[in-house]
N, C-alpha and C. Protein backbone atom coordinates (compact mmCIF):
# COMPACT_ATOMS: atom_id res chain seq x y z
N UNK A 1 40.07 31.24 -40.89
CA UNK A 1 40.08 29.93 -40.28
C UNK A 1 40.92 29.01 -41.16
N UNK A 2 42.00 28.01 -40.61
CA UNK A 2 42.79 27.36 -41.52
C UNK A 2 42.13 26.01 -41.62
N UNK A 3 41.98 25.66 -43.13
CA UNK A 3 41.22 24.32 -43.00
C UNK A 3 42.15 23.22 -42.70
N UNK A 4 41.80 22.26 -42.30
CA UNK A 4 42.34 21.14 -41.70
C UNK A 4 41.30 19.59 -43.10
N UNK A 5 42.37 18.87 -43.21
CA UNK A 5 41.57 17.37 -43.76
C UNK A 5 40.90 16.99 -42.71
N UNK A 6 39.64 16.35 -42.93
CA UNK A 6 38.61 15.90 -42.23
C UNK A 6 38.00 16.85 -41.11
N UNK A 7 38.49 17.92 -41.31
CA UNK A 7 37.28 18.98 -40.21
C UNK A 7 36.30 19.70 -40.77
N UNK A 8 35.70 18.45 -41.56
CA UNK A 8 34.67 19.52 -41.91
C UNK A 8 33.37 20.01 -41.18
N UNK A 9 32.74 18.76 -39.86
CA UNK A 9 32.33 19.69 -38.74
C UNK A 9 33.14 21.38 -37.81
N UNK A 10 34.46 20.88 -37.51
CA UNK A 10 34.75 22.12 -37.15
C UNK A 10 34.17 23.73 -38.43
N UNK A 11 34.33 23.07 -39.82
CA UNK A 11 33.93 24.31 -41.15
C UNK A 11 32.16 24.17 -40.66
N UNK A 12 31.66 23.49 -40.52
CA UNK A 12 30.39 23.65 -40.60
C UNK A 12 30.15 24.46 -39.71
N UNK A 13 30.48 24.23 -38.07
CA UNK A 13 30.47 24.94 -36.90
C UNK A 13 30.79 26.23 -37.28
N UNK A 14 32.00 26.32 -37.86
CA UNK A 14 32.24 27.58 -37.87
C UNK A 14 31.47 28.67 -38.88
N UNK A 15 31.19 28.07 -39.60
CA UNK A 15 29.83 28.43 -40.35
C UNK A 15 28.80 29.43 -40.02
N UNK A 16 28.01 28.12 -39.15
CA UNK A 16 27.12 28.32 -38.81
C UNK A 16 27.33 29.77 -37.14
N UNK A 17 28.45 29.45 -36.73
CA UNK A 17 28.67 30.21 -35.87
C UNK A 17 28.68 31.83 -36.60
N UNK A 18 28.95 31.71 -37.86
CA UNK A 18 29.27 33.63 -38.71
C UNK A 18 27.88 33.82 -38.65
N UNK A 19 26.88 33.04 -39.38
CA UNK A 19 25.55 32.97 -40.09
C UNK A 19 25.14 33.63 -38.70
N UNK A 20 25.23 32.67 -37.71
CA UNK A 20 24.24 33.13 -36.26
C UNK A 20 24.84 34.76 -35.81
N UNK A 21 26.22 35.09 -36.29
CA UNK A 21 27.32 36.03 -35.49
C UNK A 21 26.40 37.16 -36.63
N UNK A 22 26.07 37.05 -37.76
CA UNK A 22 25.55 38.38 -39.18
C UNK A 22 23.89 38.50 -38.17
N UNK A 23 23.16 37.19 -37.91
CA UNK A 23 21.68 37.25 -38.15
C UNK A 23 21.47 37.83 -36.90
N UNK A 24 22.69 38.06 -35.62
CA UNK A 24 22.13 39.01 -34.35
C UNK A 24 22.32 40.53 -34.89
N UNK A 25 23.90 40.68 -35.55
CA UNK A 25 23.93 41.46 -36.06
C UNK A 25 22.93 42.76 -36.74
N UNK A 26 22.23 41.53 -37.59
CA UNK A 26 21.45 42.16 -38.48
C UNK A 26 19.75 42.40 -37.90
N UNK A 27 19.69 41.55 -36.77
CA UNK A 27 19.27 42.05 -35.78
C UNK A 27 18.73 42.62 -35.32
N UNK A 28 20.01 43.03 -34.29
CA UNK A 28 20.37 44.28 -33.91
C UNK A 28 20.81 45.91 -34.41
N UNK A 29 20.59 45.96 -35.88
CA UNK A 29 20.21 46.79 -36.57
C UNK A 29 19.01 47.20 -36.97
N UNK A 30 18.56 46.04 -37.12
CA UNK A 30 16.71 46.16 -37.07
C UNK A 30 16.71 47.00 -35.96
N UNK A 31 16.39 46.64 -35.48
CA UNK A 31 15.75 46.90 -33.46
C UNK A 31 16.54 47.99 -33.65
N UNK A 32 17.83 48.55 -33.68
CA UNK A 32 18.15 49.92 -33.35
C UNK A 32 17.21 50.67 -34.35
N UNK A 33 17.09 50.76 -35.83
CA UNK A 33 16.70 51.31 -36.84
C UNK A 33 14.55 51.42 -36.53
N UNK A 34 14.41 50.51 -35.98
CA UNK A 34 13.09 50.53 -35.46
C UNK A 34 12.96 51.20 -34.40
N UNK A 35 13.78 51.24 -33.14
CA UNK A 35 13.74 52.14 -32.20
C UNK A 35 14.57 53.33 -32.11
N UNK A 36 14.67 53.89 -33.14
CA UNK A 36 14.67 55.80 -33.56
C UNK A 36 13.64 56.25 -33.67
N UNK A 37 13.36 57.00 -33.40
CA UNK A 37 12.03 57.55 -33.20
C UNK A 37 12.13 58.93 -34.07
N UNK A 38 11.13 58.91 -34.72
CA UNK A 38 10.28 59.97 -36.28
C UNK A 38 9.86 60.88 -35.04
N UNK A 39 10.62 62.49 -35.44
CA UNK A 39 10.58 63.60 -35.36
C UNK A 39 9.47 64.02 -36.05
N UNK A 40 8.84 65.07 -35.28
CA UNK A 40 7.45 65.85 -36.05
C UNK A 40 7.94 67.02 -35.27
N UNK A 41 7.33 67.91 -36.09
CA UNK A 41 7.80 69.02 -35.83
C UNK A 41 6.33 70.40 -36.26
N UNK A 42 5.61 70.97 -36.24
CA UNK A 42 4.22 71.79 -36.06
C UNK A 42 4.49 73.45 -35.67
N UNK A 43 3.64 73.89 -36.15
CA UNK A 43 3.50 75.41 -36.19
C UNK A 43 1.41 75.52 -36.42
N UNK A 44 1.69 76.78 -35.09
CA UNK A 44 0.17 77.25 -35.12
C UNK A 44 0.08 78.06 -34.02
N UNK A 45 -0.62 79.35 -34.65
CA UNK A 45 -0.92 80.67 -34.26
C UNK A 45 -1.61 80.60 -32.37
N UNK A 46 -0.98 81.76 -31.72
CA UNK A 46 -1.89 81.97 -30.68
C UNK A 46 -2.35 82.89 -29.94
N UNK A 47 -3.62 83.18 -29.49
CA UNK A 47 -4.10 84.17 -29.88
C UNK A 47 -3.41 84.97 -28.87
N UNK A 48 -2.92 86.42 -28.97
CA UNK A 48 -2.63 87.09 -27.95
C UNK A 48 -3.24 87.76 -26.83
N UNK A 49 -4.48 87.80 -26.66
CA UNK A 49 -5.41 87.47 -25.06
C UNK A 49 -5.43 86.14 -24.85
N UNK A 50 -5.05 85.25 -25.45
CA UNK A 50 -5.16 84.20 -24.56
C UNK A 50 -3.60 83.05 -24.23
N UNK A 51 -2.60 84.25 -24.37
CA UNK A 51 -1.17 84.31 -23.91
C UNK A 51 -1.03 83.56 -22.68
N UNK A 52 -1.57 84.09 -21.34
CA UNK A 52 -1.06 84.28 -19.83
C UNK A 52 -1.63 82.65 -19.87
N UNK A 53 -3.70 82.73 -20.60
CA UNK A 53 -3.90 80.99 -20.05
C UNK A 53 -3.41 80.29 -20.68
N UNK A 54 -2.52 80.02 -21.87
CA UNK A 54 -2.40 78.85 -22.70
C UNK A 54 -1.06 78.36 -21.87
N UNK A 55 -0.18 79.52 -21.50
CA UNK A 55 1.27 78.90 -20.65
C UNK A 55 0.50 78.76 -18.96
N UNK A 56 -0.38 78.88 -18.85
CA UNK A 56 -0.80 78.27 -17.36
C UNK A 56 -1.02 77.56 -17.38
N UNK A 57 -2.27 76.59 -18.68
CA UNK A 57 -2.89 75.51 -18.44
C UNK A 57 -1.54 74.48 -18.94
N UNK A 58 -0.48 74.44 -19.32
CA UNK A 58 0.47 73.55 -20.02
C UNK A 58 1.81 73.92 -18.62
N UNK A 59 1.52 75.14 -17.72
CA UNK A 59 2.22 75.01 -16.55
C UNK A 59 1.66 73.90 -15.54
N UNK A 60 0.59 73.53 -15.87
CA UNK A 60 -0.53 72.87 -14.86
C UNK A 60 -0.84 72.13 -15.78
N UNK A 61 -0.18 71.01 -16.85
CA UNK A 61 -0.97 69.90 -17.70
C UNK A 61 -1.41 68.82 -16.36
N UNK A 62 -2.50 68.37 -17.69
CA UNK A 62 -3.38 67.48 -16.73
C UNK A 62 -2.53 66.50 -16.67
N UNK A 63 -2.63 65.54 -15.70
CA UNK A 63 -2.35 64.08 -15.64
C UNK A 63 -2.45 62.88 -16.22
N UNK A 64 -3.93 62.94 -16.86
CA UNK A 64 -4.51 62.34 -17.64
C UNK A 64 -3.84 62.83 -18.99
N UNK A 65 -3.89 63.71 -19.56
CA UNK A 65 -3.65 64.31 -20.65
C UNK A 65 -1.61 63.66 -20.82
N UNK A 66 -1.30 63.66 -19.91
CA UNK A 66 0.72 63.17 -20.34
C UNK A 66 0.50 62.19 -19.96
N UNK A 67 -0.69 61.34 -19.64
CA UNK A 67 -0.71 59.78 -19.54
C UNK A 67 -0.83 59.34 -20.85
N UNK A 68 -1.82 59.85 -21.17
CA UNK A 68 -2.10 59.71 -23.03
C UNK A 68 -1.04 59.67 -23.72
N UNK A 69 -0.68 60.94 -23.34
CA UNK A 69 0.42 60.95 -25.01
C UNK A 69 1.57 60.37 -24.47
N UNK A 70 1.90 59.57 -23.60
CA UNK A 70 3.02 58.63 -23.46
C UNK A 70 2.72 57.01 -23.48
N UNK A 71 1.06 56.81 -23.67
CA UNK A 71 0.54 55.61 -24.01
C UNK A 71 0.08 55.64 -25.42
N UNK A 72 0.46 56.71 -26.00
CA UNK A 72 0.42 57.08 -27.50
C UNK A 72 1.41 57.17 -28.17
N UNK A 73 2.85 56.81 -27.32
CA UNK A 73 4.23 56.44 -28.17
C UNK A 73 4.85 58.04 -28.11
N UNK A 74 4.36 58.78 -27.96
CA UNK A 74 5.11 60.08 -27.58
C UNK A 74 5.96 60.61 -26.98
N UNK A 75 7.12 60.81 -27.16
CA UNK A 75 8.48 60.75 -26.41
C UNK A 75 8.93 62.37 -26.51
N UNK A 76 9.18 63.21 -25.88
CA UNK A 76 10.16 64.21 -25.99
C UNK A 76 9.33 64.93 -26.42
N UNK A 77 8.34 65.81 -25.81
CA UNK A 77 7.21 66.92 -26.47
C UNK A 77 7.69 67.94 -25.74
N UNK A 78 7.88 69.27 -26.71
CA UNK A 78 8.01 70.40 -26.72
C UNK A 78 7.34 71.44 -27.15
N UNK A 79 6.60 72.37 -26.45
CA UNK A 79 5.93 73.46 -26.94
C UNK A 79 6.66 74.76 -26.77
N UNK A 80 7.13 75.27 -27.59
CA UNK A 80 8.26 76.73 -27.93
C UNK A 80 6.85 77.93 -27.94
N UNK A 81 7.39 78.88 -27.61
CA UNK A 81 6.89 80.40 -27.89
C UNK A 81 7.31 81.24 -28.55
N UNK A 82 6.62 82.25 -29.66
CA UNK A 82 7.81 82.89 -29.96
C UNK A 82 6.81 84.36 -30.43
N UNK A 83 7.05 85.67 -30.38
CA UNK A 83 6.45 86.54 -30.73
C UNK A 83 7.40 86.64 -32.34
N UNK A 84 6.52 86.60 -32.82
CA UNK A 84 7.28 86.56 -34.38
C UNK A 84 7.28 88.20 -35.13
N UNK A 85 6.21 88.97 -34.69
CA UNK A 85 5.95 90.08 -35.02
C UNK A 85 4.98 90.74 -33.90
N UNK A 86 5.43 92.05 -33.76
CA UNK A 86 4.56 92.63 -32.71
C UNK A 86 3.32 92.27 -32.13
N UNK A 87 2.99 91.63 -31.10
CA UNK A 87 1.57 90.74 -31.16
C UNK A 87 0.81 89.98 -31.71
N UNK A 88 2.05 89.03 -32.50
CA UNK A 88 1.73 88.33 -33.13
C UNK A 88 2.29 86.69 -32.61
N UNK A 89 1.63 85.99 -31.99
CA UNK A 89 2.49 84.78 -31.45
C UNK A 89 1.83 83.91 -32.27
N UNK A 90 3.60 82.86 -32.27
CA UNK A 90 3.33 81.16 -32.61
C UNK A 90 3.82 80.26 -31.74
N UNK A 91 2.95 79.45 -31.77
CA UNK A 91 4.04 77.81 -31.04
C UNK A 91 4.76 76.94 -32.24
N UNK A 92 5.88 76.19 -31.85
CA UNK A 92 6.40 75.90 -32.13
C UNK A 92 5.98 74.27 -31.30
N UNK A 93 6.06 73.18 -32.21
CA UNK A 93 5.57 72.15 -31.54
C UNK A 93 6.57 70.74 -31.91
N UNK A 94 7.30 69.75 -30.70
CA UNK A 94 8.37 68.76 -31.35
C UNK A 94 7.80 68.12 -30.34
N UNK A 95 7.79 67.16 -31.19
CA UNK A 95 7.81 65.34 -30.32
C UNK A 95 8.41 64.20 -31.16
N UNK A 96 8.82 63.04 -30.14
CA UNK A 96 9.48 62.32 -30.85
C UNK A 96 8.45 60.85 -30.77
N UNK A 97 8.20 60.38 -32.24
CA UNK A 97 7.31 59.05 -31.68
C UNK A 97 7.95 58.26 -32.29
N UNK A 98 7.99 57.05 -31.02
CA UNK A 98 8.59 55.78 -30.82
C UNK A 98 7.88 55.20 -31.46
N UNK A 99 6.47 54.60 -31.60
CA UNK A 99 5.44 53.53 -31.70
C UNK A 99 5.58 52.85 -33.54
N UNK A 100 4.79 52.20 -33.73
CA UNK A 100 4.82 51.71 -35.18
C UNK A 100 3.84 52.19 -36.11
N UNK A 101 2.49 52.81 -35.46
CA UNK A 101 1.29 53.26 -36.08
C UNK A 101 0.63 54.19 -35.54
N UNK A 102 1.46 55.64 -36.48
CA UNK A 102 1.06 56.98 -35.79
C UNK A 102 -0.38 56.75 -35.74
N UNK A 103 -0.82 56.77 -36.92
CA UNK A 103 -2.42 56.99 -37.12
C UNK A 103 -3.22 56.20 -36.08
N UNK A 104 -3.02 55.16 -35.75
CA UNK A 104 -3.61 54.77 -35.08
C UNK A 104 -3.76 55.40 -33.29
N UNK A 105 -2.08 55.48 -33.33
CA UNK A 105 -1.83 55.89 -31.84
C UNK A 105 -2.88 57.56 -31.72
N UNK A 106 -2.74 57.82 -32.87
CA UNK A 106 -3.18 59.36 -32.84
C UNK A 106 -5.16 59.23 -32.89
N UNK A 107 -5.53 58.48 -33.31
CA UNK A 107 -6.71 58.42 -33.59
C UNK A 107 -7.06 57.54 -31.71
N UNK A 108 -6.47 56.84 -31.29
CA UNK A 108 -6.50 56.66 -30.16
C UNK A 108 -7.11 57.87 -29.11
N UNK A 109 -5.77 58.58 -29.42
CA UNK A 109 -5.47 60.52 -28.43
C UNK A 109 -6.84 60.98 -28.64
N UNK A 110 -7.74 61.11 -29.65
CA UNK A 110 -8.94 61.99 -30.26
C UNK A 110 -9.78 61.37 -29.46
N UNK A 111 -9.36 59.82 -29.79
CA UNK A 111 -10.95 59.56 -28.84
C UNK A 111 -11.14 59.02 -27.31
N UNK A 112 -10.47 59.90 -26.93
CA UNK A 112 -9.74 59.91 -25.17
C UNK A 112 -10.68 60.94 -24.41
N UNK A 113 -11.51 60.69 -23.79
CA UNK A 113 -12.43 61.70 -23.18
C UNK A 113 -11.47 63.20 -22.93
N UNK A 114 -10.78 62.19 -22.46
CA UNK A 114 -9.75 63.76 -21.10
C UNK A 114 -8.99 64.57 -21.79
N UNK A 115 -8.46 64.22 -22.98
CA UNK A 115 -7.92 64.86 -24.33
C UNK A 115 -8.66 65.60 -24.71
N UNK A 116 -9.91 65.01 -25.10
CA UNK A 116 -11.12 66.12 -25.67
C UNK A 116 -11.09 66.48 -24.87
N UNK A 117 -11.44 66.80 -23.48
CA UNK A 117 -11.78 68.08 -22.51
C UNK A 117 -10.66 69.01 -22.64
N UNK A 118 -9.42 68.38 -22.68
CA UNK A 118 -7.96 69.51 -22.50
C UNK A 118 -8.15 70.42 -23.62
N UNK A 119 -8.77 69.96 -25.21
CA UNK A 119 -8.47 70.38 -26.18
C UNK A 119 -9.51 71.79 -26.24
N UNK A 120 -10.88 71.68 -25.34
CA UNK A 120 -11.69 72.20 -25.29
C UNK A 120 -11.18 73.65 -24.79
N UNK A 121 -10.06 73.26 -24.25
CA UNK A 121 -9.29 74.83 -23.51
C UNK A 121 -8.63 74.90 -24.07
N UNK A 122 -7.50 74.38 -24.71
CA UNK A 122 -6.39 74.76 -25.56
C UNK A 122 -6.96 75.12 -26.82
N UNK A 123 -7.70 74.42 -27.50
CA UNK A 123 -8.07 74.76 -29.22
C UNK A 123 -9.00 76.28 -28.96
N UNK A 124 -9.56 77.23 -28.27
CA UNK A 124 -9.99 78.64 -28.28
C UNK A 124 -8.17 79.43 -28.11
N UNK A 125 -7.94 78.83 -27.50
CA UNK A 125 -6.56 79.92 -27.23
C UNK A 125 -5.66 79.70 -28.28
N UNK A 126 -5.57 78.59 -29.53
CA UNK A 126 -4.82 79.12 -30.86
C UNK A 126 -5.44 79.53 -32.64
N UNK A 127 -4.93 79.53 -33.23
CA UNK A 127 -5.00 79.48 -34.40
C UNK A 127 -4.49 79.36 -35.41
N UNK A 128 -5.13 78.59 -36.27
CA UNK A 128 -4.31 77.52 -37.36
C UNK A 128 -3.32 79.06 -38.58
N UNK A 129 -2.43 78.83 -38.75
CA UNK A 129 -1.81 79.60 -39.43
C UNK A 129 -2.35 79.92 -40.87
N UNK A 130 -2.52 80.95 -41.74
CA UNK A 130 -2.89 81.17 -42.71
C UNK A 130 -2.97 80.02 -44.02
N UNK A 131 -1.70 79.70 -44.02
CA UNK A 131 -1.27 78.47 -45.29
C UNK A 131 -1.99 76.66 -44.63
N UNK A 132 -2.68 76.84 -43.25
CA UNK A 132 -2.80 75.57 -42.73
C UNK A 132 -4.08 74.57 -44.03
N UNK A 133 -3.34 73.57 -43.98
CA UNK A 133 -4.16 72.46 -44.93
C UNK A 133 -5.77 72.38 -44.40
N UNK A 134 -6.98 72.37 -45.02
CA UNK A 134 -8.34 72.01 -44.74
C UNK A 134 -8.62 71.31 -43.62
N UNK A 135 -8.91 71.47 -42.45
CA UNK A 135 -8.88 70.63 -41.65
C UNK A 135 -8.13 70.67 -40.80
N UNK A 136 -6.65 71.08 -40.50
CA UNK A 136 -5.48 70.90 -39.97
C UNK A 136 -5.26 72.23 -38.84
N UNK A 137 -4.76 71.63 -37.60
CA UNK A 137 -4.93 72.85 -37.05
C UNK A 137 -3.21 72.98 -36.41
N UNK A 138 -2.62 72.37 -36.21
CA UNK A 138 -1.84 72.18 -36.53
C UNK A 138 -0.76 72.29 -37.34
N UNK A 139 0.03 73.06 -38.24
CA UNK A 139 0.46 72.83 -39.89
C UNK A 139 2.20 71.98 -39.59
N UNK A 140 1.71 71.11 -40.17
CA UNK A 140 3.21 70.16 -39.92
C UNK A 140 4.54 70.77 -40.75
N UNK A 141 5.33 71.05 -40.01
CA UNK A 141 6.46 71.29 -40.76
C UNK A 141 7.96 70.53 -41.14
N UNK A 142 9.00 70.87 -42.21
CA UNK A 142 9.31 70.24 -42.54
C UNK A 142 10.92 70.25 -41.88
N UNK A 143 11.47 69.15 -41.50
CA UNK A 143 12.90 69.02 -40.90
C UNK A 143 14.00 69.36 -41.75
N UNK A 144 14.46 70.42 -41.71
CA UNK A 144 15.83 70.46 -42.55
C UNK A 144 17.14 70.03 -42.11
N UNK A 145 17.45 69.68 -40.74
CA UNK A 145 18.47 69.36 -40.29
C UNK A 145 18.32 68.54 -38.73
N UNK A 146 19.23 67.78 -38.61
CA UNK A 146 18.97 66.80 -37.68
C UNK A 146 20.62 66.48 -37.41
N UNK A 147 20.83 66.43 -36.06
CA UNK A 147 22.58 66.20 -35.40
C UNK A 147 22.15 65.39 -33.98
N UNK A 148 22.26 64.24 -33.83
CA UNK A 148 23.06 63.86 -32.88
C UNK A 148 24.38 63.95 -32.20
């Protein structure tokens, strides 16, 4: 901007016009950087008699049950199959959450009647993998690579 004698409103304006032009900016980096959504990614055993129902009841998810986990910030859920060794199956588990407070959103999911009933059929048909943490049925695993 070329200064001029006595414009120093036009310098102020213009000023204030960068300040306002950085603070959408910066923004709008917020808000993008807040709305990426944290990858999780899970492993856990399943049992092989109970193969045919675990891909029926998730061919036939409840209603209630993908109401939840999309009022739980859950974006992009994937359950993989994989025979890893002769009769030996795992799932493979990805979702993407949007929200600000897993724990909470997640402690939400637990205490959801219709969740607990789904889980009542799904949790006999897997099992937590050997190395799984106290408690964890689930074992969270770790992201090594990520490409948009």
């Amino acid at each position: 901007m070329r200064k001029h004698p006595g414009s120093a409103l036009a310098l102020l304006a213009a000023t204030a016009l960068a300040v306002v032009a950085a603070g959408c900016a910066h923004t709008r980096e917020s808000a993008q950087r807040a709305a990426e959504p944290h990858r999780y990614g899970a492993v856990i055993g399943l049992r092989p008699e109970k193969l045919a129902e675990y891909k029926e009841l998730h061919a036939n998810a409840w209603p209630g049950v993908l109401d939840m986990i999309r009022e739980c910030n859950i974006r992009n859920y994937s359950i993989y199959l994989a025979e890893i060794e002769q009769g030996e199956f795992y799932l493979f588990s990805y979702f993407e959450y949007i929200g600000d407070d897993f724990e909470a959103d997640m402690a939400k999911m637990a205490a959801d009647p219709t969740s607990q009933k789904w889980w009542t059929f799904t949790d006999p048909c897997q099992v937590p993998i050997p190395n799984a943490k106290a408690g964890e049925r689930w074992s969270s695993i770790e992201e090594v690579f990520h490409t948009e």
